[in-house]
Protein backbone atom coordinates (compact mmCIF):
# COMPACT_ATOMS: atom_id res chain seq x y z
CA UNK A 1 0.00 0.00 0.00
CA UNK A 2 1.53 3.33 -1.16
CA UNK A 3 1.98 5.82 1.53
CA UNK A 4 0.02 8.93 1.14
CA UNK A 5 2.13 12.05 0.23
CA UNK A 6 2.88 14.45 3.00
CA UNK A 7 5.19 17.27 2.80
CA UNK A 8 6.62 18.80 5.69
CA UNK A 9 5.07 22.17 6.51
CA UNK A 10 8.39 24.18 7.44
CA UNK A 11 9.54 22.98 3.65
CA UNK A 12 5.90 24.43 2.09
CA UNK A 13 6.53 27.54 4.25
CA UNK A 14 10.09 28.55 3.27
CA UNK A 15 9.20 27.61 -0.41
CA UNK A 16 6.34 29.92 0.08
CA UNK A 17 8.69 32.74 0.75
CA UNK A 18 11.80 32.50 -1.29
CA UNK A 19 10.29 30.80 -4.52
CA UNK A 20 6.72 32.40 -5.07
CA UNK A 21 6.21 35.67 -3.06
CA UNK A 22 10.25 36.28 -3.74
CA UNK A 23 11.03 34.85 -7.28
CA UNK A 24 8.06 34.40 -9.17
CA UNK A 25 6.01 37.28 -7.55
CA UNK A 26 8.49 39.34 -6.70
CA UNK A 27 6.98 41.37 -3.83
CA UNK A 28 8.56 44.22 -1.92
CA UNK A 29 10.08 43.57 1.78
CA UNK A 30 7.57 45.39 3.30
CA UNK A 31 4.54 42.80 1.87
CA UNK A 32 6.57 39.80 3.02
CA UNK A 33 6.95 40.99 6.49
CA UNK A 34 3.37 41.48 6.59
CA UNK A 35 2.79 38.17 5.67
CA UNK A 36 5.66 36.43 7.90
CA UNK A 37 4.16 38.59 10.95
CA UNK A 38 0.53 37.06 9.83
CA UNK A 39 1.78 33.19 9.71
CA UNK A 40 4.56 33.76 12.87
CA UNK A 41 0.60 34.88 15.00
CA UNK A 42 -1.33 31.85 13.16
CA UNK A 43 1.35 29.18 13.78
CA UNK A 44 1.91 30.42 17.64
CA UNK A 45 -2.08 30.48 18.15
CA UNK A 46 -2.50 26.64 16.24
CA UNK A 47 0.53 25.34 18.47
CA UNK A 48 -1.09 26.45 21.48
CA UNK A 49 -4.41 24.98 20.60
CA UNK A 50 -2.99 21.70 20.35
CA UNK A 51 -0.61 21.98 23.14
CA UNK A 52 2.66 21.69 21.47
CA UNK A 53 5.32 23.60 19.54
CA UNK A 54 5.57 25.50 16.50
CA UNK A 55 8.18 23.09 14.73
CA UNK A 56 5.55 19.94 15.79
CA UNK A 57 2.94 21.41 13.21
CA UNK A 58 1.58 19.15 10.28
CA UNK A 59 -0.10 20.47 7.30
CA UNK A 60 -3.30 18.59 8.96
CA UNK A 61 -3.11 20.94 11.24
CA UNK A 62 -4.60 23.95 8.89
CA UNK A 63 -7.93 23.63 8.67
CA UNK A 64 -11.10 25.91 8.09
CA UNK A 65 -11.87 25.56 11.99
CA UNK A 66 -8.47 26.55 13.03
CA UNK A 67 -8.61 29.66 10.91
CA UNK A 68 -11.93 30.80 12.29
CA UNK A 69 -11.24 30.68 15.81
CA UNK A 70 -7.69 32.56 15.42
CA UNK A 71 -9.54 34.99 13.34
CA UNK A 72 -11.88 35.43 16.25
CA UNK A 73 -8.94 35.45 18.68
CA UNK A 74 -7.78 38.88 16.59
CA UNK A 75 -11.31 40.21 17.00
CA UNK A 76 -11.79 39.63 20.65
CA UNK A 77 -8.10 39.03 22.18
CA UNK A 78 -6.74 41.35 20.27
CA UNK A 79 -9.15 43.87 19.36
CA UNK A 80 -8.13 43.72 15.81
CA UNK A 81 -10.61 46.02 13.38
CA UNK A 82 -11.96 44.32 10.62
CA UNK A 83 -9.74 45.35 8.18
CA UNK A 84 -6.59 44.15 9.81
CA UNK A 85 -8.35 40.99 10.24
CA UNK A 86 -8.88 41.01 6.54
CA UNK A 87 -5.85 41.53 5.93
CA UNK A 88 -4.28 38.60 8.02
CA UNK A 89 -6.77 36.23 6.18
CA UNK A 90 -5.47 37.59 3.01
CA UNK A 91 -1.71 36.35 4.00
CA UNK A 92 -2.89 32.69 5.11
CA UNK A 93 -5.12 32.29 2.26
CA UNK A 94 -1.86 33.39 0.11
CA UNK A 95 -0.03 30.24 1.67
CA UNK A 96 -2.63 28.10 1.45
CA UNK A 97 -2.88 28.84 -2.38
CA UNK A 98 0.46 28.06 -2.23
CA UNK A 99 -0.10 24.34 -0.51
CA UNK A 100 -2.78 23.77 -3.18
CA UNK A 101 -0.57 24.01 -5.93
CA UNK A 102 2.44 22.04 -3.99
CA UNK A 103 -0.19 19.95 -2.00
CA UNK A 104 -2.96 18.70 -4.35
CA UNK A 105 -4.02 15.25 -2.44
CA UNK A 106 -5.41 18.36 0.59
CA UNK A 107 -7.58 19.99 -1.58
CA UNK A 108 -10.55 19.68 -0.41
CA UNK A 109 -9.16 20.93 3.30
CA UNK A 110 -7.15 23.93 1.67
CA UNK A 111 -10.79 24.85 -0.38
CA UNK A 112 -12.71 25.10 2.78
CA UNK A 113 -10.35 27.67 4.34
CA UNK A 114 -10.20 29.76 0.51
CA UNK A 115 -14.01 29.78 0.56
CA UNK A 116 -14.07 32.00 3.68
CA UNK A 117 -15.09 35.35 3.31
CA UNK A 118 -13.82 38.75 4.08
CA UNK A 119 -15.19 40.79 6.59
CA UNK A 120 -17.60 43.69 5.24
CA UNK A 121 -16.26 47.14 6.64
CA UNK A 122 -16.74 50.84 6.57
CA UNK A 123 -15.08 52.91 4.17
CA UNK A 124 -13.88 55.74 6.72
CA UNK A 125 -13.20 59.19 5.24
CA UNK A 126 -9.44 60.25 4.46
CA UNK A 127 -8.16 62.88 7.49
CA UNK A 128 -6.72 66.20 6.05
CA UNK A 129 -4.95 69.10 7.23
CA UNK A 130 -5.94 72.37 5.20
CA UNK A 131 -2.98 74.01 3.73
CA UNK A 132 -2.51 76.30 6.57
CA UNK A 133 -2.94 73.81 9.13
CA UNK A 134 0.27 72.06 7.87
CA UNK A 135 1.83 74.64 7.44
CA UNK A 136 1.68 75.82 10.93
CA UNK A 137 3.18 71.86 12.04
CA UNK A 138 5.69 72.20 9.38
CA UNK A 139 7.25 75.34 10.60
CA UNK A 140 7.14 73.82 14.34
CA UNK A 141 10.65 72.37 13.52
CA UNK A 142 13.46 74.33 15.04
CA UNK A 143 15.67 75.06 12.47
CA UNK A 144 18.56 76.29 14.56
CA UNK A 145 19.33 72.38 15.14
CA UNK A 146 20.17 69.52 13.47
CA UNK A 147 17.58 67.73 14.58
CA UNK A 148 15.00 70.22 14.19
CA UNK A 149 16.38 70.96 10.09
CA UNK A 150 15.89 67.28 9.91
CA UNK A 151 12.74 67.06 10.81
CA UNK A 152 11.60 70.43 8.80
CA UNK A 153 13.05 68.62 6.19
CA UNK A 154 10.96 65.38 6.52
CA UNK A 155 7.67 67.06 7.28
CA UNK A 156 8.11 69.23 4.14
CA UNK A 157 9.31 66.82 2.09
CA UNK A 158 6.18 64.70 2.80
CA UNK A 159 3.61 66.97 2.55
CA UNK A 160 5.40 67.98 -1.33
CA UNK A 161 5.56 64.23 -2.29
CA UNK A 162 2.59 62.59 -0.89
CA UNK A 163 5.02 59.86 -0.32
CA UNK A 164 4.53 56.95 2.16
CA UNK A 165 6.32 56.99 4.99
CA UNK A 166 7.72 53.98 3.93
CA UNK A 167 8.70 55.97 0.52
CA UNK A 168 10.53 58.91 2.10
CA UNK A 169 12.58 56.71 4.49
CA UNK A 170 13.53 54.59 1.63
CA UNK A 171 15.28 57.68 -0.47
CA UNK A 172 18.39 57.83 -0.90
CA UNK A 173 21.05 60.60 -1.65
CA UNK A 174 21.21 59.73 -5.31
CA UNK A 175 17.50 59.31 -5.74
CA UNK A 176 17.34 63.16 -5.35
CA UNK A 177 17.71 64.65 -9.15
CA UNK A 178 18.54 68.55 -9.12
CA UNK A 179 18.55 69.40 -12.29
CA UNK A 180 15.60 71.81 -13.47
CA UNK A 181 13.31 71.06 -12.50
CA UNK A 182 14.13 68.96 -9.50
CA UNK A 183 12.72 65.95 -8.45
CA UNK A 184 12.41 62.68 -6.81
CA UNK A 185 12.44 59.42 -7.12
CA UNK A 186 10.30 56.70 -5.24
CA UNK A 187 9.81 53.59 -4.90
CA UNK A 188 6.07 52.76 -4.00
CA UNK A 189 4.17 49.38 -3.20
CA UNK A 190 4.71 46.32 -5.98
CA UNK A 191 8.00 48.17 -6.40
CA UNK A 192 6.55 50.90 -8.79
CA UNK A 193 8.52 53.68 -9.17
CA UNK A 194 7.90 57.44 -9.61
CA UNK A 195 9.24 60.93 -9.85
CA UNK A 196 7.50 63.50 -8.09
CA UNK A 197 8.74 67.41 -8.71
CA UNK A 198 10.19 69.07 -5.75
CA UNK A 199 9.57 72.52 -4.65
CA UNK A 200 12.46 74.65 -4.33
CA UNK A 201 12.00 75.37 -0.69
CA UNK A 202 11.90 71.19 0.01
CA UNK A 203 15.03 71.23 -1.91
CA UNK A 204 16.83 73.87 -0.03
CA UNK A 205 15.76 71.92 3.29
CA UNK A 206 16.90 68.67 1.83
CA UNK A 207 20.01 70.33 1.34
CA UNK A 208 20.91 71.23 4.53
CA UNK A 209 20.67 67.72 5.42
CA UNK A 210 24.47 65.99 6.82
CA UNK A 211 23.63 63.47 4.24
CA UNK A 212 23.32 65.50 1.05
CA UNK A 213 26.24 67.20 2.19
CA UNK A 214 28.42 63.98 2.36
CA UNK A 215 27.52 63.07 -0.87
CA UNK A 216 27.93 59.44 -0.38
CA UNK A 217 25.23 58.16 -3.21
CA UNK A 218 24.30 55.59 -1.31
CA UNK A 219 23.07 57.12 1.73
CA UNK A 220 19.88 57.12 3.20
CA UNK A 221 18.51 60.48 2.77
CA UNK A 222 16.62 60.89 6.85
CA UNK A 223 18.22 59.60 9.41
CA UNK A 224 18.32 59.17 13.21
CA UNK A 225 19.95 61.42 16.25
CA UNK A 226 22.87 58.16 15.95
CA UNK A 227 23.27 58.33 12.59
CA UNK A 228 21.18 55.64 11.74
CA UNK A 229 17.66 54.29 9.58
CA UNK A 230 14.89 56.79 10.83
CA UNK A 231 11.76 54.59 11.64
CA UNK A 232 8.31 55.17 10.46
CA UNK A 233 7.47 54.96 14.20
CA UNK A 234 10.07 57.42 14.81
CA UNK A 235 7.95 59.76 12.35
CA UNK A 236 5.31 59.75 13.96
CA UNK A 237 6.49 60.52 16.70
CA UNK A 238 8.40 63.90 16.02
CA UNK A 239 4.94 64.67 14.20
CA UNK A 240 2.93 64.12 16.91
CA UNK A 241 5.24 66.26 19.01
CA UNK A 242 4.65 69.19 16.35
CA UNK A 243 1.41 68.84 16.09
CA UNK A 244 0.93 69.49 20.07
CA UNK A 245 3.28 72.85 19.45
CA UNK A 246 1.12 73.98 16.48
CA UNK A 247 -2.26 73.51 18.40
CA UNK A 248 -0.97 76.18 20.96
CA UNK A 249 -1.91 78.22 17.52
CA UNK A 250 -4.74 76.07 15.46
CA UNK A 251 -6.25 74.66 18.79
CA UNK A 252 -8.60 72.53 16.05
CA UNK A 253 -5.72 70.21 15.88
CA UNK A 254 -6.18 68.66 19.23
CA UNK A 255 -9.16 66.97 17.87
CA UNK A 256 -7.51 64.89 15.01
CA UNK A 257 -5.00 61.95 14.80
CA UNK A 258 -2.46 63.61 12.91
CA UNK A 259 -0.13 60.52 11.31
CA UNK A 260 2.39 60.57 8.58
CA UNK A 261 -0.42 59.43 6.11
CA UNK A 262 -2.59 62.18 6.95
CA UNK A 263 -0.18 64.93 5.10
CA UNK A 264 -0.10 62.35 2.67
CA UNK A 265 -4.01 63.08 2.28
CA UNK A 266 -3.39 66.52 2.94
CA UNK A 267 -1.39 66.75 -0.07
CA UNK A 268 -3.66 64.83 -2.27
CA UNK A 269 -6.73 67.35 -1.17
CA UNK A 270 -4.64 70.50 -1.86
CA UNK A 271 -3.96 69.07 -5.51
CA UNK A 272 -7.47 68.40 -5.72
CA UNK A 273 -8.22 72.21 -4.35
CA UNK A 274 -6.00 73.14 -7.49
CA UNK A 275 -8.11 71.89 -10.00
CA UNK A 276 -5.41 68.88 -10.58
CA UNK A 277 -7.00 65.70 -12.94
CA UNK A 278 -7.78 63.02 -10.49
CA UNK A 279 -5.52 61.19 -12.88
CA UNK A 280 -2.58 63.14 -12.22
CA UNK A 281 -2.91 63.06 -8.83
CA UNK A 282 -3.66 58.83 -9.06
CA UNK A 283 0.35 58.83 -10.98
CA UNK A 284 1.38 61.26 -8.09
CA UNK A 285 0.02 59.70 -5.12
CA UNK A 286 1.19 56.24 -7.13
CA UNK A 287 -1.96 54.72 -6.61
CA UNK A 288 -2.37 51.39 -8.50
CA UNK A 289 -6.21 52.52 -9.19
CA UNK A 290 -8.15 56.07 -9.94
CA UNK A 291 -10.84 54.41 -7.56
CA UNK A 292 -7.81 54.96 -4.52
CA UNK A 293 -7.58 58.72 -5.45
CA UNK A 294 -11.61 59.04 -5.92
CA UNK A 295 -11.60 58.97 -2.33
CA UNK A 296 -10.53 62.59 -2.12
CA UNK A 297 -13.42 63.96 -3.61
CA UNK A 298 -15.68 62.64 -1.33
CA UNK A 299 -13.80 64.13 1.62
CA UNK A 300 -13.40 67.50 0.25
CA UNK A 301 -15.85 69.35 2.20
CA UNK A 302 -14.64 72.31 0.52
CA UNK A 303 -15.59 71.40 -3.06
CA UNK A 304 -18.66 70.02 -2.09
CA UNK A 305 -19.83 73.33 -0.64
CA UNK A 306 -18.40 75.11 -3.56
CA UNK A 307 -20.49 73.02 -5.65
CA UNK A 308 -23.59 73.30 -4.04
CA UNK A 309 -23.33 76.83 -4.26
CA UNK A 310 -22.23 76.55 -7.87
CA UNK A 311 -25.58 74.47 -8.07
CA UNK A 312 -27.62 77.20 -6.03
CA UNK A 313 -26.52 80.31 -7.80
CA UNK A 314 -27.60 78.61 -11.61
CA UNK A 315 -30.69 77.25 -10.66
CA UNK A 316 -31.51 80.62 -9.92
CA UNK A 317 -32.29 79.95 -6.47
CA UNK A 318 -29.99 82.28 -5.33
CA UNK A 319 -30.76 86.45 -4.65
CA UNK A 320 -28.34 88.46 -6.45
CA UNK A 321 -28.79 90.83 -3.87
CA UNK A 322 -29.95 89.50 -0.85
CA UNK A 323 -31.47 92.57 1.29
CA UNK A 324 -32.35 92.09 5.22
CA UNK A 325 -36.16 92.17 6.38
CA UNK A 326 -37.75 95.10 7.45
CA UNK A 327 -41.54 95.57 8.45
CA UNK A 328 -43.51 97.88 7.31
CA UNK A 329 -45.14 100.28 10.22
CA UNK A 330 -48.05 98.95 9.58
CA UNK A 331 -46.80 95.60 10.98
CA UNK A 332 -45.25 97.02 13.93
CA UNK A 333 -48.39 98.56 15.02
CA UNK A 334 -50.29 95.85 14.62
CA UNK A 335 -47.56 93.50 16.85
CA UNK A 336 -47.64 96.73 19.24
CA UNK A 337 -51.38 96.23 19.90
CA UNK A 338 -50.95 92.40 20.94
């Protein structure tokens, strides 16, 4: 009797990552430390359902049941929101795709766990600053210190680009291009890259930077009081610190979550404010979709008022010349006898 085929799951997991997501996908590092965070949570959670440990795991041991109670234990352990937990489904049902094809006598098990749906969730609208609102954080920065042109630097720079966090920290000294007009270039999600223009006053900040002064090619362009990788975590941070300072002035900033992606969105809305093709913006935002950049338009409060008013003023709804109320005598005598 022939013994049924079973592949060790450590093999089917390290195949997962350097063959498809690295060689025949291609993915960035950022995507494949999403989905080794996902897997490292789902194996711990599996091994300590059946009592044993991680490297004791068989391929039997991934089963539709198994996924539905860890993705409950991110909903009530954890207190994931729906779309992180969509997300983490999304990473095992990329390795289980992966078993299918390496794994075909399971098929039936791996089926049951593709079959389960995503969670339905809100669409929540994109938080902006208004172009004077980030102004007042950018110009928080002391600029009388290194730290404090560094951070000028990065605030600027983002709220020019639109970049990602992730983008801006990954520039390097070379990727800055100063010939007229000057210009950047990024590397965005699926590796995609970009050049976004520059506005003299980011460039003159950028050039104040230690590392554009070394002019070692190589370099990463933002880095850290020790001279190392700034963090997106360390980004937010200095933000958040500026965005404190600049409520003392715009006390309306106290009631939003001001983030690195949110002058991201910032930007996007002032280029919308312009009158910039939602197209344009899609390439400079490097959004894989228009339907990503749409978005922005129905956040705008702005435009929508504008609009309305646009609306109001041709239907002819509108008074050219609105003129206050005022009662005849007649009125007032009759109001005075009540």
């Amino acid at each position: 009797m022939s013994r049924r085929l079973d592949p060790a799951l450590p093999q089917l997991v390290e195949s997962y990552f350097r063959e498809h997501l690295d060689r025949i996908r291609g993915v960035s590092r950022h995507t494949v430390m999403a989905y080794r965070d996902t897997l490292r949570l789902f194996f711990t959670f599996v091994a300590a359902a059946r009592g044993c440990d991680v490297s004791a795991l068989r391929v039997d041991d991934l089963t539709v049941e198994k996924v539905c109670a860890f993705l409950e234990h991110l909903d009530v352990q954890r207190g994931n929101s729906p779309i992180t937990q969509n997300c983490r489904l999304a990473a095992i049902r990329g390795l289980i795709r992966h078993l299918v094809r390496n794994d075909p006598s399971r098929a039936a098990q791996y089926n049951r766990v593709l079959s389960l749906p995503s969670k339905r969730t809100r669409v929540r609208l994109a938080t902006y600053l208004e172009p004077e609102e980030a102004r007042c954080v950018i110009n928080q920065p002391d600029r009388r210190t290194p730290l404090g042109l560094r951070d000028h630097a990065i605030l600027l720079f983002l709220y020019n680009t639109g970049a990602r966090v992730s983008e801006a920290l990954d520039v390097r000294v070379r990727d800055i291009e100063r010939v007229k007009p000057p210009q950047v270039r990024l590397r965005g999600k699926g590796r995609r890259e970009r050049l976004c223009p520059l506005w003299g006053e980011t460039l003159r900040a950028v050039d104040r930077l230690p590392t554009m002064q070394s002019k070692a090619p190589e370099q990463h362009l933002f880095l850290n009081r020790l001279g190392d990788h700034l963090t997106r975590d360390g980004v937010a941070h200095l933000l958040s610190n500026y965005v404190r300072q600049a409520a003392r002035r715009l006390p309306i900033l106290l009631r939003r979550r001001v983030t690195p992606h949110v002058l991201r969105h910032s930007c996007a809305v002032a280029l919308l404010q312009a009158g910039v093709d939602i197209s344009v913006i899609r390439d400079y935002l490097g959004h894989a979709s228009v339907a990503t950049t749409n978005r922005y338009i129905t956040t705008n409060l702005r435009m929508k008022r504008e609009a309305l008013e646009a609306f109001w003023r041709r239907a002819g709804l509108a008074p050219a010349r609105p003129s206050p109320f005022r009662p005849k005598p007649s009125v007032l005598s009759f109001l005075a006898s009540l």
